[in-house]
C-alpha atoms as a PDB file:
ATOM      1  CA  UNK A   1    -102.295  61.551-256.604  1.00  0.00           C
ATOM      2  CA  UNK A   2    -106.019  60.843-257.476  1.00  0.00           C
ATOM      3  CA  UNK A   3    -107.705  57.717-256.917  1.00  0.00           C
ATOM      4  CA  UNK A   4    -110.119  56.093-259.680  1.00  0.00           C
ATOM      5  CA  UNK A   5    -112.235  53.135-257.912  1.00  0.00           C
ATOM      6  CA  UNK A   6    -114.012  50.768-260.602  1.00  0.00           C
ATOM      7  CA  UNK A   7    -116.119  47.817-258.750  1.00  0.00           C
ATOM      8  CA  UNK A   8    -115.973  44.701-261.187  1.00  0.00           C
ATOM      9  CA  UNK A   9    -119.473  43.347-260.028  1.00  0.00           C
ATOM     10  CA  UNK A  10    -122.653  44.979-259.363  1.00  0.00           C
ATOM     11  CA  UNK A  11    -122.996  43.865-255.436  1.00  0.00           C
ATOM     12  CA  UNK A  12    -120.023  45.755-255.347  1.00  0.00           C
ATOM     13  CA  UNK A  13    -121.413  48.824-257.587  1.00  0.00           C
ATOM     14  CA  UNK A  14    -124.116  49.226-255.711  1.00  0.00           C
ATOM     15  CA  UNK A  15    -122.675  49.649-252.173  1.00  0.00           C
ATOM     16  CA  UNK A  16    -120.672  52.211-253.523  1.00  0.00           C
ATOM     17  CA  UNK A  17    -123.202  53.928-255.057  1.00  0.00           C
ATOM     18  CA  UNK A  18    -124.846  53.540-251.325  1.00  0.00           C
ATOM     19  CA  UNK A  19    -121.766  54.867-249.490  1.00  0.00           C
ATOM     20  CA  UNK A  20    -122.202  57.737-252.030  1.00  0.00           C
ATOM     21  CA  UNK A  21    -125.492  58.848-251.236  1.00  0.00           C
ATOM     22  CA  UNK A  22    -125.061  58.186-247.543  1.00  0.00           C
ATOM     23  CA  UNK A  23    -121.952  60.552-247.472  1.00  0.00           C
ATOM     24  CA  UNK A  24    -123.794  63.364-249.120  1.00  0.00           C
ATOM     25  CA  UNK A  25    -126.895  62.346-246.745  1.00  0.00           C
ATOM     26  CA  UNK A  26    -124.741  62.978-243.669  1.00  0.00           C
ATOM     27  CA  UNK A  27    -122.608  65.565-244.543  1.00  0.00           C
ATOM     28  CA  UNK A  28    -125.524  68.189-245.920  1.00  0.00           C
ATOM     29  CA  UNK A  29    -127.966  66.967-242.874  1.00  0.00           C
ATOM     30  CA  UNK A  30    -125.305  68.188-240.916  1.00  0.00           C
ATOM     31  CA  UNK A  31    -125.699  71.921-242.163  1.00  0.00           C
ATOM     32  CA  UNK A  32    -128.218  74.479-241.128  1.00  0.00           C
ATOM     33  CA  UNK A  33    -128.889  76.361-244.456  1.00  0.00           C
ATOM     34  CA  UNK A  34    -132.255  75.595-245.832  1.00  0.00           C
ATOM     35  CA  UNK A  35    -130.002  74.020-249.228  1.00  0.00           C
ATOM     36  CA  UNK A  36    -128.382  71.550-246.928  1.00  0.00           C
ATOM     37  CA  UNK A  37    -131.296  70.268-245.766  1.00  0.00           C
ATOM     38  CA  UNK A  38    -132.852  70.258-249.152  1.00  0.00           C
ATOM     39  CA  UNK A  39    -129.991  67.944-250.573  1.00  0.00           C
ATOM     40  CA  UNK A  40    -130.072  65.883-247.590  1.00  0.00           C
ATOM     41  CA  UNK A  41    -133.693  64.586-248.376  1.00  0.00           C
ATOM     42  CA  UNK A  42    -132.711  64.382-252.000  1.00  0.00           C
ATOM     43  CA  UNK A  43    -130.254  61.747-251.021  1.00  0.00           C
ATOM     44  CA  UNK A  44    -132.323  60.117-248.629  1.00  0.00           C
ATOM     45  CA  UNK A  45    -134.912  59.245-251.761  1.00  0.00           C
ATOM     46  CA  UNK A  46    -132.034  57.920-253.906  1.00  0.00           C
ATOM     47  CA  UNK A  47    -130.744  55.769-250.707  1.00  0.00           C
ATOM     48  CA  UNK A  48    -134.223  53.916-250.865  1.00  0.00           C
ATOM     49  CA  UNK A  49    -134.599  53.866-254.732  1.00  0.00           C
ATOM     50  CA  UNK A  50    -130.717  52.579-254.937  1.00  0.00           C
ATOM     51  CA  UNK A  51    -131.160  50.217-251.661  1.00  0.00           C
ATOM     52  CA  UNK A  52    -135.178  48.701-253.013  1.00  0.00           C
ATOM     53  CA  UNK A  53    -133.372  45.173-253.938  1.00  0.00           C
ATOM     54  CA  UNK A  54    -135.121  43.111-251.206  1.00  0.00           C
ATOM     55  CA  UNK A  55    -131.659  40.913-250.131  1.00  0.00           C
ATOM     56  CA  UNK A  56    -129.247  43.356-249.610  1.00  0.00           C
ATOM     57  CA  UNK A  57    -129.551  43.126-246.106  1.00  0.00           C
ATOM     58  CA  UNK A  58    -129.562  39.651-246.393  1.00  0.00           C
ATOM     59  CA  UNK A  59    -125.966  40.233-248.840  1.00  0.00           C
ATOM     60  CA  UNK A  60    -124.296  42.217-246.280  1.00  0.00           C
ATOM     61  CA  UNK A  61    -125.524  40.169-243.082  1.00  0.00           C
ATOM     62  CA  UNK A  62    -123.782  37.036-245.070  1.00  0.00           C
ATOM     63  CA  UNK A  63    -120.698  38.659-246.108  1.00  0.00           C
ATOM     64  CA  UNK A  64    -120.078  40.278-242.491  1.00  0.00           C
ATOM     65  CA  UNK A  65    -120.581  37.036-241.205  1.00  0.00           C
ATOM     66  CA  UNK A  66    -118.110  35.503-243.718  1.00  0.00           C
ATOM     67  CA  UNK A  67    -115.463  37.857-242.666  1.00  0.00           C
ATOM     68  CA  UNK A  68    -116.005  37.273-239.025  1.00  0.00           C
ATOM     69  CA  UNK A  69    -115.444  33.415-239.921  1.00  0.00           C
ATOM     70  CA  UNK A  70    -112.543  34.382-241.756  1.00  0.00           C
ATOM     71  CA  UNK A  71    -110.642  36.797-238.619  1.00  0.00           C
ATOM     72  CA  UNK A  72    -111.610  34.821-236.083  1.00  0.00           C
ATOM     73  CA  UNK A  73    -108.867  32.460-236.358  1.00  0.00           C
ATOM     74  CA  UNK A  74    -106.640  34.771-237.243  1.00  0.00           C
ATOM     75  CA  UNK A  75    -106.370  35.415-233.115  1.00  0.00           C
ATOM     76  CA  UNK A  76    -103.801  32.590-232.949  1.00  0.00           C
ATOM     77  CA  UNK A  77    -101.930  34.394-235.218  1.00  0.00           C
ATOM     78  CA  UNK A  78     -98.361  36.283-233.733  1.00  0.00           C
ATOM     79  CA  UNK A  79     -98.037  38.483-236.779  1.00  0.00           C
ATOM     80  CA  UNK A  80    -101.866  39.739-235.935  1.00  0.00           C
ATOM     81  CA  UNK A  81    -102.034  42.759-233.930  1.00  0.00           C
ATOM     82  CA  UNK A  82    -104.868  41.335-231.795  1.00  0.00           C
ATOM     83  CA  UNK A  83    -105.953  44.126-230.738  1.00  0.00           C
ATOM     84  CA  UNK A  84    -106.979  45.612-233.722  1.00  0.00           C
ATOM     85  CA  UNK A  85    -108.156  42.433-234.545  1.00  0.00           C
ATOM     86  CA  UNK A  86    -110.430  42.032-231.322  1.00  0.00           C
ATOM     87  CA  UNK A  87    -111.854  45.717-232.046  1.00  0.00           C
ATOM     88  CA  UNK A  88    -113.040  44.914-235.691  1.00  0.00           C
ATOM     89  CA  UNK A  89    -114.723  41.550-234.887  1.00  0.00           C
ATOM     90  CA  UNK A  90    -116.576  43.720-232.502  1.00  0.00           C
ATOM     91  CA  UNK A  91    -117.661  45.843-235.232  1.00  0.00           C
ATOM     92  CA  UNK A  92    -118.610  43.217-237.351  1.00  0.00           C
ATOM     93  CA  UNK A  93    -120.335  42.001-234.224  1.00  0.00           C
ATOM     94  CA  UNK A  94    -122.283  45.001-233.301  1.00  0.00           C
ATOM     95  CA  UNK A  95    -123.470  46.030-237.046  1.00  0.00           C
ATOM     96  CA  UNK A  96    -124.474  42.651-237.575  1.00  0.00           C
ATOM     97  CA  UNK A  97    -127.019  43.237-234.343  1.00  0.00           C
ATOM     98  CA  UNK A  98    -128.416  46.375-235.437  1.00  0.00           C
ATOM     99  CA  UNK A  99    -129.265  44.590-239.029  1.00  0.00           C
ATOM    100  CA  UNK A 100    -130.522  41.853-237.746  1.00  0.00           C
ATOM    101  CA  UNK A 101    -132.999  44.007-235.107  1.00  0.00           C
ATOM    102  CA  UNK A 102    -134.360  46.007-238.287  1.00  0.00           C
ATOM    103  CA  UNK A 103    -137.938  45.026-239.111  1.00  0.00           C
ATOM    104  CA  UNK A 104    -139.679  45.680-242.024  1.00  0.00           C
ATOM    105  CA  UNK A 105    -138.834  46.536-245.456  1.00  0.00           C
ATOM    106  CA  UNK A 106    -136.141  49.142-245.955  1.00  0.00           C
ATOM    107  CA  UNK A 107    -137.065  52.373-246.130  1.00  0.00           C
ATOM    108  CA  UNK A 108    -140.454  51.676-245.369  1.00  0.00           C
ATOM    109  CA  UNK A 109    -141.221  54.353-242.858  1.00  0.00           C
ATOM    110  CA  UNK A 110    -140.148  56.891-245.626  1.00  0.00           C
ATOM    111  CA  UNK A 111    -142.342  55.720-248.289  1.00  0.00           C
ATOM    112  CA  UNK A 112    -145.729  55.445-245.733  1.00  0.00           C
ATOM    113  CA  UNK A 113    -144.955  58.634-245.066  1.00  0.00           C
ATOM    114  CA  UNK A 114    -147.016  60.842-247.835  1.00  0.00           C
ATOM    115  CA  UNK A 115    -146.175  64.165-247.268  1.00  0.00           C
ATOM    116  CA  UNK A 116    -142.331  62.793-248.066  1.00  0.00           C
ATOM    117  CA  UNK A 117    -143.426  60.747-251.317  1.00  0.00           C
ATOM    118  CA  UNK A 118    -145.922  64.252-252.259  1.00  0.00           C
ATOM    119  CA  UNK A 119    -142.229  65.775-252.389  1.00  0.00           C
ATOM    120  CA  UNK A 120    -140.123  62.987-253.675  1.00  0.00           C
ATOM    121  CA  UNK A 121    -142.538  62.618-256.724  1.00  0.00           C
ATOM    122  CA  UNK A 122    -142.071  66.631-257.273  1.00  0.00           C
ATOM    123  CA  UNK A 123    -138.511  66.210-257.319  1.00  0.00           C
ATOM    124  CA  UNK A 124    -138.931  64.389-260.291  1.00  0.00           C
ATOM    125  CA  UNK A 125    -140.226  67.299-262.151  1.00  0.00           C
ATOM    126  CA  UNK A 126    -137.500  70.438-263.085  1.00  0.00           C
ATOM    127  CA  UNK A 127    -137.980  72.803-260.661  1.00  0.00           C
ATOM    128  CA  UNK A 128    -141.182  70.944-259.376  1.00  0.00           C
ATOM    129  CA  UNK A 129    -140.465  71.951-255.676  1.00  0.00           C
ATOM    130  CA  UNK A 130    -141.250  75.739-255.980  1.00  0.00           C
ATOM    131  CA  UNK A 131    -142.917  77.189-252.931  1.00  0.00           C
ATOM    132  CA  UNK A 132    -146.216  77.672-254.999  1.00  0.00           C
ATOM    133  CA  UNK A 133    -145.753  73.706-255.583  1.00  0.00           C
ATOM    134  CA  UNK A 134    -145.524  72.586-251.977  1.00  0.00           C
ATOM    135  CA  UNK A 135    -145.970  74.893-249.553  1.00  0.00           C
ATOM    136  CA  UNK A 136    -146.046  72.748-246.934  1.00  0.00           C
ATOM    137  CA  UNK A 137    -142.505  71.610-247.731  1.00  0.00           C
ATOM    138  CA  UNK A 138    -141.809  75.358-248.444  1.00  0.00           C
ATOM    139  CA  UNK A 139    -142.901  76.249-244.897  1.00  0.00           C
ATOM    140  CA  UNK A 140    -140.531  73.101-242.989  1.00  0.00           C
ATOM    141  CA  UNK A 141    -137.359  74.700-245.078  1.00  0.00           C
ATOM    142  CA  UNK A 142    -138.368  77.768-242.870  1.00  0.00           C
ATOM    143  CA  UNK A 143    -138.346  76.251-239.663  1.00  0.00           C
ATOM    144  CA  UNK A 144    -135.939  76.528-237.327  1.00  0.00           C
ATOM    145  CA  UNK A 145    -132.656  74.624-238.624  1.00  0.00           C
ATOM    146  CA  UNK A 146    -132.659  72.569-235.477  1.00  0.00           C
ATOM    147  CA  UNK A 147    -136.425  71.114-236.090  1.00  0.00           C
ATOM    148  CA  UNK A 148    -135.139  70.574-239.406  1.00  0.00           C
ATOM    149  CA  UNK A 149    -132.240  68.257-238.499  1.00  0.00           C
ATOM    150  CA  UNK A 150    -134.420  66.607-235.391  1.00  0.00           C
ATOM    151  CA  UNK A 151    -136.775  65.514-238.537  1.00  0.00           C
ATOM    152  CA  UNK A 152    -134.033  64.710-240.833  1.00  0.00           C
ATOM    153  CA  UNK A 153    -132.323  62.338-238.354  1.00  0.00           C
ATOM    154  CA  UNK A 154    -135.298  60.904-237.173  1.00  0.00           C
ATOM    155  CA  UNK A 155    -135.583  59.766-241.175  1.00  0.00           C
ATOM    156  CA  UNK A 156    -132.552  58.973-241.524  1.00  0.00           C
ATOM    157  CA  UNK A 157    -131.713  57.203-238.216  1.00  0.00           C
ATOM    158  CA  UNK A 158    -133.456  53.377-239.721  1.00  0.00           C
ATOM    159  CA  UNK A 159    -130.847  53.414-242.693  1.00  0.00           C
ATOM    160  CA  UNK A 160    -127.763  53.747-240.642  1.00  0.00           C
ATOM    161  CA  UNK A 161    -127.763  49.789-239.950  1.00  0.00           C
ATOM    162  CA  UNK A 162    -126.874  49.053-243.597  1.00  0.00           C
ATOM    163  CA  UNK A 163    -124.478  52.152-243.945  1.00  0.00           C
ATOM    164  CA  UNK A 164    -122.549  50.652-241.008  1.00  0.00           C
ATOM    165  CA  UNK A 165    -122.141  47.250-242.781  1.00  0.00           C
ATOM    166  CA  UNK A 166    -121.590  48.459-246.137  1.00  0.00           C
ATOM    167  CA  UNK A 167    -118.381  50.693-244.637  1.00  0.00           C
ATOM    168  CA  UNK A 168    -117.282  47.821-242.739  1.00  0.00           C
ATOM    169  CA  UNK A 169    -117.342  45.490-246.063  1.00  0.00           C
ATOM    170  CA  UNK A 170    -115.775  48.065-248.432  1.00  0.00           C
ATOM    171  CA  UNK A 171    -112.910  48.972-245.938  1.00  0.00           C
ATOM    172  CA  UNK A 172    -112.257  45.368-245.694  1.00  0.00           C
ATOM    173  CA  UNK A 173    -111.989  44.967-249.193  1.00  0.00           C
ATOM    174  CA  UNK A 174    -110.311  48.345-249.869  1.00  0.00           C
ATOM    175  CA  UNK A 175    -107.422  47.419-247.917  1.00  0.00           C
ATOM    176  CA  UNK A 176    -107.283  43.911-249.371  1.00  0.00           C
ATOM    177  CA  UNK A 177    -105.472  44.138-252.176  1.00  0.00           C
ATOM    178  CA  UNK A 178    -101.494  44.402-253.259  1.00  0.00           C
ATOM    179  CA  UNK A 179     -99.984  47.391-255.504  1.00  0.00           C
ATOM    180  CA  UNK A 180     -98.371  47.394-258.532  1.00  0.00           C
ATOM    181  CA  UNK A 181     -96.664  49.789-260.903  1.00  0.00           C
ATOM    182  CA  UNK A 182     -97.781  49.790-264.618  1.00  0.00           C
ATOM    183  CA  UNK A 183     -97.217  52.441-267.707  1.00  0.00           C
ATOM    184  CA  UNK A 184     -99.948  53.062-270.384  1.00  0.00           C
ATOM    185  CA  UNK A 185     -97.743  53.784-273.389  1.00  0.00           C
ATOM    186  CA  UNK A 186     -99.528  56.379-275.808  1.00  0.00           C
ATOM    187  CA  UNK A 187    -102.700  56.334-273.133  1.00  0.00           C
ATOM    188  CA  UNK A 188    -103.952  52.531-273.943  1.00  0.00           C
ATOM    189  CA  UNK A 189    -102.925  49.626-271.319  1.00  0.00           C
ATOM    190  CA  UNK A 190    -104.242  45.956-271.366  1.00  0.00           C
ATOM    191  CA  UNK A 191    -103.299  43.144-269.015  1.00  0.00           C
ATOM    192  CA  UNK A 192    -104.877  39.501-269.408  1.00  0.00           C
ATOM    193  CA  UNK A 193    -105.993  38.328-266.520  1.00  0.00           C
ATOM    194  CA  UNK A 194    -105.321  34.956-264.530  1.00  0.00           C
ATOM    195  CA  UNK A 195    -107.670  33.878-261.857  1.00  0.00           C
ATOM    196  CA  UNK A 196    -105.269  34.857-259.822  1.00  0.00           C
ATOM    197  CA  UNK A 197    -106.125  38.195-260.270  1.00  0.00           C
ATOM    198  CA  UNK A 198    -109.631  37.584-260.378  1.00  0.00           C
ATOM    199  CA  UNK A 199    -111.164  41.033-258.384  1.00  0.00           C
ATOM    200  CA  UNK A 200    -114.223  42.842-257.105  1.00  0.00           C
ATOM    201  CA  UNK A 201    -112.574  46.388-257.569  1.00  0.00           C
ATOM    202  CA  UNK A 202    -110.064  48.338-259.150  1.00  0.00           C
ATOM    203  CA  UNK A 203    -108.075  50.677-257.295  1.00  0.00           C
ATOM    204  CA  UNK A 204    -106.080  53.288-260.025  1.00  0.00           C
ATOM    205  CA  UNK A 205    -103.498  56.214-258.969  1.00  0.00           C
ATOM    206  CA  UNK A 206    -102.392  58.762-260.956  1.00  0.00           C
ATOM    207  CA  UNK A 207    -100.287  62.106-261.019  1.00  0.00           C
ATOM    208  CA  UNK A 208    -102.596  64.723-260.060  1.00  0.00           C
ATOM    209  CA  UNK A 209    -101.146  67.118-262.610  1.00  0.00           C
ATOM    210  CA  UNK A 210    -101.882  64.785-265.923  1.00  0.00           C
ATOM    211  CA  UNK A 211    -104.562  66.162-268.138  1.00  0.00           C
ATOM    212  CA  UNK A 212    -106.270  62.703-268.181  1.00  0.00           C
ATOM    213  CA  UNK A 213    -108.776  60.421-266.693  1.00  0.00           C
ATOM    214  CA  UNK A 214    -108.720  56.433-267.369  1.00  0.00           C
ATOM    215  CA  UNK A 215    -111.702  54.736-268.541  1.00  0.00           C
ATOM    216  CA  UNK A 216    -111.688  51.444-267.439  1.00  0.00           C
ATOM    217  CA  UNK A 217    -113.149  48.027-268.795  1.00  0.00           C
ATOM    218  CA  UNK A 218    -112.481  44.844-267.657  1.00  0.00           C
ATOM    219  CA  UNK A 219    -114.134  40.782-267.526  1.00  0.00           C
ATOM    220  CA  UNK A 220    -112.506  38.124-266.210  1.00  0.00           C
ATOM    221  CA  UNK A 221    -110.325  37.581-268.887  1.00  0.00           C
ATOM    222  CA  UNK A 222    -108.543  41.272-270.004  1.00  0.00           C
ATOM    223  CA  UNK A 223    -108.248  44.436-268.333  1.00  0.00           C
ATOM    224  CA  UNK A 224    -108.312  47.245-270.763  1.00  0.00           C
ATOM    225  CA  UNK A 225    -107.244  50.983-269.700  1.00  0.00           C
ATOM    226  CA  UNK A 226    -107.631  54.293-271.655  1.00  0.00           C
ATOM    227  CA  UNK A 227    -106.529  57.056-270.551  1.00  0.00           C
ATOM    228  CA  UNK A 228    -109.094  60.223-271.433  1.00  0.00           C
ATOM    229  CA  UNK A 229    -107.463  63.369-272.561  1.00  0.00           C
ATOM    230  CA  UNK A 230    -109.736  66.433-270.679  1.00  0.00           C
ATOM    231  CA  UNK A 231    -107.493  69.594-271.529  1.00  0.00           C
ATOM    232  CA  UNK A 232    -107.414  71.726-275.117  1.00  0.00           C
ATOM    233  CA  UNK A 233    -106.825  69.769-277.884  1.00  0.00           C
ATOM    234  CA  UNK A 234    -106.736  66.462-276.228  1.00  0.00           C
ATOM    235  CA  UNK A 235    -110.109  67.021-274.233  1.00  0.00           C
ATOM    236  CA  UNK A 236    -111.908  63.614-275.330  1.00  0.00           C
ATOM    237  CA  UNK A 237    -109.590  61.878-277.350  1.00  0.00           C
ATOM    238  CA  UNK A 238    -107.060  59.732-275.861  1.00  0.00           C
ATOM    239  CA  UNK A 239    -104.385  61.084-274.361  1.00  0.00           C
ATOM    240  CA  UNK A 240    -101.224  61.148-276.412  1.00  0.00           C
ATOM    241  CA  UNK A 241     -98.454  60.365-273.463  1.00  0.00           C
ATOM    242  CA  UNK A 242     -97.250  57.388-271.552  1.00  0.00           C
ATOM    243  CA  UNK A 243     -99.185  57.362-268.432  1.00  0.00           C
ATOM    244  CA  UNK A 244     -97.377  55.763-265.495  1.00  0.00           C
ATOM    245  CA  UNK A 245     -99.880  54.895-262.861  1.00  0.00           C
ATOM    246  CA  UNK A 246    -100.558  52.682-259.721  1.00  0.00           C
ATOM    247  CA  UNK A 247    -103.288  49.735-259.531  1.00  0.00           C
ATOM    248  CA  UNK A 248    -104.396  47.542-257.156  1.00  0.00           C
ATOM    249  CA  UNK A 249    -106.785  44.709-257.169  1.00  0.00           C
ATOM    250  CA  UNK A 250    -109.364  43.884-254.665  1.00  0.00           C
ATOM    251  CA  UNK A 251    -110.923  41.218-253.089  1.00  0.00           C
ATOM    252  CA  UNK A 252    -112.971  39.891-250.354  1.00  0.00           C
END
């Protein structure tokens, strides 16, 4: 099966797009080729252009904290497993700390650094970080790999706070949700919606092996799904078949 995620607000879009950049942030920092490292700071620039919206450490310290209200009673609870229960509070707990002991504006230790903005403005420009463009940048993708990853996590190190609390409120609301089986007949499905189903994000399975992608819109009202054709004759268009397919939706 694949999974197809579609966030239904933009708090929501935007912390994904976050746990994006963050993932490709980690995982290329992690590497010692000279590209790794390369991509690494490119995702580092789009984590502070994404993350610039001055309350969204403000959004996540309040929703974290609205969980914690939430789970805390749920202690009393014998269905609760409380230790898993006792463990995530204490998660909630400890990345609210860390946010709350950040001072400053986000990011702000990247963008007073100029030699970093010198090559984030390059980057801007096709093929604008050529050697005989920034040597000095040329010369750190030379170092040693370790120096290289010593700087990188020294930069990256003051963003983890808001990574940490943007997992914690995605996994929450990731896992809250209940799945249901639908069919798309001739690739086109629409559900009204009740405020029942009122969501934050769409969750969408499908068969691996169909030649099709869905393309999702929904308000508050309707849900509309088409399914994509992206093979031969059907690349584009939409996809001639009934398309059986699991969905869930999400909430907080």
């Amino acid at each position: 099966m694949i999974r197809y995620e579609h966030p239904l607000n933009e708090r929501i879009r935007t912390l994904m797009r976050l746990e994006d950049l963050y993932a490709r942030a980690l995982f290329f920092s992690a590497g010692a080729e000279s590209a790794d490292h390369h991509a690494a700071l490119l995702a580092l620039f789009e984590i502070t252009d994404v993350a610039a919206r001055a309350d969204l450490k403000t959004d996540i310290l309040q929703e974290l904290e609205r969980q914690r209200q939430l789970l805390a009673p749920l202690r009393d609870n014998p269905r609760i497993e409380r230790e898993a229960l006792d463990a995530l509070l204490t998660e909630i707990d400890e990345a609210s700390a860390r946010l709350l002991a950040q001072t400053g504006k986000f990011g702000a230790h990247l963008r007073e650094n100029e030699w970093l903005m010198a090559i984030k403005q390059r980057t801007g420009i096709p093929g604008g970080v050529c050697e005989f463009d920034l040597p000095a940048y040329h010369y750190w993708l030379h170092l040693d790999p370790a120096a290289r990853q010593q700087d990188l996590n020294a930069w990256l190190s003051p963003l983890l706070p808001i990574n940490e609390g943007l997992s914690i409120i995605l996994r929450l609301l990731r896992e809250n949700g209940k799945m249901s089986r639908h069919t798309a007949y001739h690739g086109v499905f629409q559900l009204m919606l009740t405020t029942t189903k009122v969501a934050q994000l769409l969750r969408l399975s499908l068969a691996r092996d169909l030649p099709c992608v869905p393309e999702i819109s929904a308000n508050k009202y309707a849900l509309n799904i088409r399914f994509i054709g992206i093979a031969g004759m059907d690349r584009g268009a939409v996809y001639d078949g009934d398309v059986e397919f699991d969905l869930v939706f999400c909430n907080l």
